[in-house]
C-alpha atoms as a PDB file:
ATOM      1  CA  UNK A   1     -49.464 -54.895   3.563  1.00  0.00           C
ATOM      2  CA  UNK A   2     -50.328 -52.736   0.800  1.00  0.00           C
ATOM      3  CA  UNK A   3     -53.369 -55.110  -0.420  1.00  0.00           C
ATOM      4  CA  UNK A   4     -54.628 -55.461   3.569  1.00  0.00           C
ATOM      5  CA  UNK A   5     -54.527 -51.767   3.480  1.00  0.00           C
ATOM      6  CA  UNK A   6     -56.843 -50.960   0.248  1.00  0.00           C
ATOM      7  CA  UNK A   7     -59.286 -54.319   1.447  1.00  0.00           C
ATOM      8  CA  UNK A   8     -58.155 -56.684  -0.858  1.00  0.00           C
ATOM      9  CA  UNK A   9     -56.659 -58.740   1.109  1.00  0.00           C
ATOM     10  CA  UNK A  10     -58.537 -61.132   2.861  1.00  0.00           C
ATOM     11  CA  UNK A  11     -59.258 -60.691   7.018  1.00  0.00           C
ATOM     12  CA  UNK A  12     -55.876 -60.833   8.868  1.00  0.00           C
ATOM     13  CA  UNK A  13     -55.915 -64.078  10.798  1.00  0.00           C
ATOM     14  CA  UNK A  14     -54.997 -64.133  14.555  1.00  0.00           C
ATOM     15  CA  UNK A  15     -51.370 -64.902  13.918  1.00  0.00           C
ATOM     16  CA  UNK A  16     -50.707 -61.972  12.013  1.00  0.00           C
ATOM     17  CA  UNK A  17     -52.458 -59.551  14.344  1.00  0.00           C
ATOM     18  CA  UNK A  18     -50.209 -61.182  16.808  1.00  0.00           C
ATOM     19  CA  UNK A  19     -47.432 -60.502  14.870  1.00  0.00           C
ATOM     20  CA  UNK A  20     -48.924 -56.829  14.394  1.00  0.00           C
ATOM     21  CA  UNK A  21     -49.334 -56.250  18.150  1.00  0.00           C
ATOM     22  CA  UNK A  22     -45.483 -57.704  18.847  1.00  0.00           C
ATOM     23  CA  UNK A  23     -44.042 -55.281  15.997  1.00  0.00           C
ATOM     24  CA  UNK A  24     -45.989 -52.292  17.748  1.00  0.00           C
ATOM     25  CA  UNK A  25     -44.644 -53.056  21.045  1.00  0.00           C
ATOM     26  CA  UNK A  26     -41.001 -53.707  20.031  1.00  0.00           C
ATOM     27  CA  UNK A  27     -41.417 -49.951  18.290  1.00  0.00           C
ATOM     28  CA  UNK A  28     -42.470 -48.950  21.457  1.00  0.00           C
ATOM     29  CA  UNK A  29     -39.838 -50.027  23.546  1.00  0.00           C
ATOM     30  CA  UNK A  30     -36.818 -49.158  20.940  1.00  0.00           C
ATOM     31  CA  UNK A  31     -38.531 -45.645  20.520  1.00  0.00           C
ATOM     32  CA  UNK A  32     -37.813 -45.048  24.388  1.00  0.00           C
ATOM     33  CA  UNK A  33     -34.812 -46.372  24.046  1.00  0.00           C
ATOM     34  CA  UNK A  34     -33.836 -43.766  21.164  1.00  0.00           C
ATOM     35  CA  UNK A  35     -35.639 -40.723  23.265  1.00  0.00           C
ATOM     36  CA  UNK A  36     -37.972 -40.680  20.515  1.00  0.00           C
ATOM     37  CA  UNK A  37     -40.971 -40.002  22.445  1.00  0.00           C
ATOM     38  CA  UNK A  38     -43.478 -38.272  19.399  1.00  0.00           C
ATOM     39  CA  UNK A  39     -42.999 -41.662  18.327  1.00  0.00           C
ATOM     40  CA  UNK A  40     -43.662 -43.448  21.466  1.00  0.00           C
ATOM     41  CA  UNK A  41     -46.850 -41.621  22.022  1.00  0.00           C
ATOM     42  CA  UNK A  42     -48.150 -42.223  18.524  1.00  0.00           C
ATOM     43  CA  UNK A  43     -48.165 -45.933  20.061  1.00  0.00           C
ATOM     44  CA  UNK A  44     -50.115 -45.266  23.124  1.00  0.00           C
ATOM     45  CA  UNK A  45     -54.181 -45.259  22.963  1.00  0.00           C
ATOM     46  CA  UNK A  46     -55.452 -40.999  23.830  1.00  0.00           C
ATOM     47  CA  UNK A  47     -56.569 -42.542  27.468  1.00  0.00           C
ATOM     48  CA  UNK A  48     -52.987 -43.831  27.860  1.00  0.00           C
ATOM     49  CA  UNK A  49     -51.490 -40.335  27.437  1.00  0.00           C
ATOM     50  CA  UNK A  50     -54.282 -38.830  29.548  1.00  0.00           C
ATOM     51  CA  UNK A  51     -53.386 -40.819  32.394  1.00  0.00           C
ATOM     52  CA  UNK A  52     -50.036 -40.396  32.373  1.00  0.00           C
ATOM     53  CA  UNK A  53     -50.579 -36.762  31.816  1.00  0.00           C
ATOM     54  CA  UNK A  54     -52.863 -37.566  35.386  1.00  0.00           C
ATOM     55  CA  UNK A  55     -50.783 -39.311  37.052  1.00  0.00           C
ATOM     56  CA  UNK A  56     -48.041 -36.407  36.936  1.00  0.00           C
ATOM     57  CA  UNK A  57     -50.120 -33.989  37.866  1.00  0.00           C
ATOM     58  CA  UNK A  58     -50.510 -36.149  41.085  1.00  0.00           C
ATOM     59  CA  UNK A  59     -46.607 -36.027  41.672  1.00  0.00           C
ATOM     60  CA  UNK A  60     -47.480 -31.857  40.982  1.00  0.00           C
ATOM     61  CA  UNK A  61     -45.527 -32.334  37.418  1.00  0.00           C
ATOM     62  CA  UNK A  62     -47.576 -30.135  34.804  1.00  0.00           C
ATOM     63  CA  UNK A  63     -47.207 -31.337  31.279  1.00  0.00           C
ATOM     64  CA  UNK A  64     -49.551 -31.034  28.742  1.00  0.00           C
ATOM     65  CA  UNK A  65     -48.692 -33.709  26.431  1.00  0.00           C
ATOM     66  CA  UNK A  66     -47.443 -37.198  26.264  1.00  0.00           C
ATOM     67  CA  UNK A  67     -44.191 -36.194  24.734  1.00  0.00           C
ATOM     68  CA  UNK A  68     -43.849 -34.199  27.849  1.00  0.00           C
ATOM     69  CA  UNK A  69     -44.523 -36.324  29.772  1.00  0.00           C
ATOM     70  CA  UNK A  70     -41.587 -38.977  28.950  1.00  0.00           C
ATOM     71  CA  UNK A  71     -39.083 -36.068  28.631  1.00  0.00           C
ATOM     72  CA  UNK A  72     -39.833 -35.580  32.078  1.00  0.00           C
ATOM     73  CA  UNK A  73     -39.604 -38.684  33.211  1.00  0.00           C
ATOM     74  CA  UNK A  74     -36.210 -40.043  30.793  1.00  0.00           C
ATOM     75  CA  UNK A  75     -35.029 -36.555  32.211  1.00  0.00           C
ATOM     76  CA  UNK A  76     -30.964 -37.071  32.692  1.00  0.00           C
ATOM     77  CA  UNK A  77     -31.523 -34.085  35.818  1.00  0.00           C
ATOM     78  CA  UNK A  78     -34.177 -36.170  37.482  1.00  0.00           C
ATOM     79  CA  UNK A  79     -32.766 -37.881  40.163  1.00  0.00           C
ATOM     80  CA  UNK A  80     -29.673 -37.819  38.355  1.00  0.00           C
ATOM     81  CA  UNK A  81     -30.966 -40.139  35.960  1.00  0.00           C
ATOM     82  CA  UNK A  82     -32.419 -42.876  37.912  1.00  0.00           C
ATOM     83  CA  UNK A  83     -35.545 -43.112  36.740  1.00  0.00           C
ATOM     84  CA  UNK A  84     -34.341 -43.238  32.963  1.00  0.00           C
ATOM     85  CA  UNK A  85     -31.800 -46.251  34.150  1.00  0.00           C
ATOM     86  CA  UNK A  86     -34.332 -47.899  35.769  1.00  0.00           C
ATOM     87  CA  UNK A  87     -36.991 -47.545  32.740  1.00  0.00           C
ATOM     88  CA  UNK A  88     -33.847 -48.382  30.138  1.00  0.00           C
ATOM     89  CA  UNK A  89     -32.806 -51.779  32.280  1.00  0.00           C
ATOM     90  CA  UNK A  90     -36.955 -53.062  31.931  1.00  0.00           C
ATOM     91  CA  UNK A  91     -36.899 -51.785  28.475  1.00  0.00           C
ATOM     92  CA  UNK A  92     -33.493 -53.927  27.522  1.00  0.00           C
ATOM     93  CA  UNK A  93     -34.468 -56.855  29.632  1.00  0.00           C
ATOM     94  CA  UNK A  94     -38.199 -57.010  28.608  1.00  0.00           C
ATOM     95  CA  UNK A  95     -39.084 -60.769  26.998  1.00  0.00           C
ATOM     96  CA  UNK A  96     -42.655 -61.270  25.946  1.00  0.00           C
ATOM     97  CA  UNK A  97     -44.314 -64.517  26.541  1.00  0.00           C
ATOM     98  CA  UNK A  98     -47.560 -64.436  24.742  1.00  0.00           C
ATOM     99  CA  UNK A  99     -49.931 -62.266  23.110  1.00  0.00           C
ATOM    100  CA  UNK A 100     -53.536 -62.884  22.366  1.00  0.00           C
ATOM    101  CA  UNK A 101     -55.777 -60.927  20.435  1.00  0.00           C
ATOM    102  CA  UNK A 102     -59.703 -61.176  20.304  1.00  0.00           C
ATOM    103  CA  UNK A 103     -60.984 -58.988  17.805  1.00  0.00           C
ATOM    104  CA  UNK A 104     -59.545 -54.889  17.852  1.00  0.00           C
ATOM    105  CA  UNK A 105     -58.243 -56.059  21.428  1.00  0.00           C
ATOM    106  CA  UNK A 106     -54.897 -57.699  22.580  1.00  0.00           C
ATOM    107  CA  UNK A 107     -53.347 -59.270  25.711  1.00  0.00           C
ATOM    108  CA  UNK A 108     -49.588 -57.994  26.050  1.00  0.00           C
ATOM    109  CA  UNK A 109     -47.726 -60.470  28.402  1.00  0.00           C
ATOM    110  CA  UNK A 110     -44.126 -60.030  29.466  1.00  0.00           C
ATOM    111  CA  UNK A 111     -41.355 -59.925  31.602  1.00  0.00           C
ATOM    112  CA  UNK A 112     -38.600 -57.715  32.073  1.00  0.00           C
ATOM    113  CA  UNK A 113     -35.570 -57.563  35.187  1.00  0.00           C
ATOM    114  CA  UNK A 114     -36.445 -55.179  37.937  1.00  0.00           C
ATOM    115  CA  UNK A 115     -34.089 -54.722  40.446  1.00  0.00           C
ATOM    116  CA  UNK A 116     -32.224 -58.392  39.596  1.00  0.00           C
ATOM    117  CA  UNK A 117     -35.306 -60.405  39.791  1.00  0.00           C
ATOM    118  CA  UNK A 118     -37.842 -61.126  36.459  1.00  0.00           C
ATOM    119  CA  UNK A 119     -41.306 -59.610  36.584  1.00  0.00           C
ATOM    120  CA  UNK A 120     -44.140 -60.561  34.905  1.00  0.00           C
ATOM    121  CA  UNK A 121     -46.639 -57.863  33.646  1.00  0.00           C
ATOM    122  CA  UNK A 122     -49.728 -57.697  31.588  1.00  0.00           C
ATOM    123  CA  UNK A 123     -50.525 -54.706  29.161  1.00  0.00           C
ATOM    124  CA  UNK A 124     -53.419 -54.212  27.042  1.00  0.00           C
ATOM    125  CA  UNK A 125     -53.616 -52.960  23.430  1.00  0.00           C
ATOM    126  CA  UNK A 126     -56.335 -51.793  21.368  1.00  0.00           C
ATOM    127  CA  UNK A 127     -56.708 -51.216  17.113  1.00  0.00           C
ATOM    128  CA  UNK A 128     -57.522 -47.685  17.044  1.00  0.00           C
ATOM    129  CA  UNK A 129     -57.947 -46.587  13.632  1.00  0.00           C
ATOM    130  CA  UNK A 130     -56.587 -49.651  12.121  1.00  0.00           C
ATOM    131  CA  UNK A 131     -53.290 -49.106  14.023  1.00  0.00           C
ATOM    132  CA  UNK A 132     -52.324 -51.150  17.626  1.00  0.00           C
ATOM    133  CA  UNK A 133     -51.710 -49.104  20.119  1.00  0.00           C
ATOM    134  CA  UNK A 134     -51.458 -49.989  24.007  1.00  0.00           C
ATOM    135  CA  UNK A 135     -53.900 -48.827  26.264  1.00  0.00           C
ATOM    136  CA  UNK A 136     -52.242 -49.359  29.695  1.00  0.00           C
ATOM    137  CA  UNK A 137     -48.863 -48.148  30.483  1.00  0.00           C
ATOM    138  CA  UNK A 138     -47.651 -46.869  33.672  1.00  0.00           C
END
């Protein structure tokens, strides 16, 4: 990694971005996991936090950040912890399935149990920076 990092490495090939984009999203998941939501967000594209800072604000839940945001939502008060169950059980039971990566973009496909049945779901993730981070996350 170091020699990729100071450009003597030669271009990454598809396979390792792959394997780049599958690391990033297993951080993800294992940082909600742990609560650790600074890290979380440092995994999410700026439009990703915006939006969820949005889509809050719909449900007339101010927060100003993305960290916020996920303590509100993981919050063990809220609904007496429902919505962190539910979040945990996708998070535990997510498989993916494939990822493909054209250029700074990536296709995130996976599965995870909902309610005792396996769901399929798309996300998208985007180098920012030279780092993967995903774009779409509800």
């Amino acid at each position: 990694m170091a020699a990729f990092a100071t450009g003597t490495a030669a271009a990454a090939t598809p396979g390792a971005e792959a394997a780049r984009v599958s690391e990033m999203f297993a951080n993800y998941r294992e940082a909600l996991l742990d609560r650790d939501f600074a890290t979380a967000c440092t995994l999410t594209a700026p439009e990703t936090d915006r939006a969820l800072i949005a889509n809050l604000k719909k449900l007339k839940i101010t927060v100003a950040t993305c960290e916020a945001g996920f303590r509100w939502i993981y919050s063990p008060t809220r609904q007496g912890g429902a919505a962190a169950k539910l979040a945990d059980e996708i998070t535990r039971t997510t498989r993916v399935s494939k990822i493909t990566v054209t250029g700074q973009s990536a296709t995130i496909v996976w599965s995870a149990k909902l309610d005792g049945r396996r769901v399929t779901v798309s996300h998208t993730a985007r180098r920012i920076g030279g780092q993967w981070q995903l774009v779409d996350v509800d």
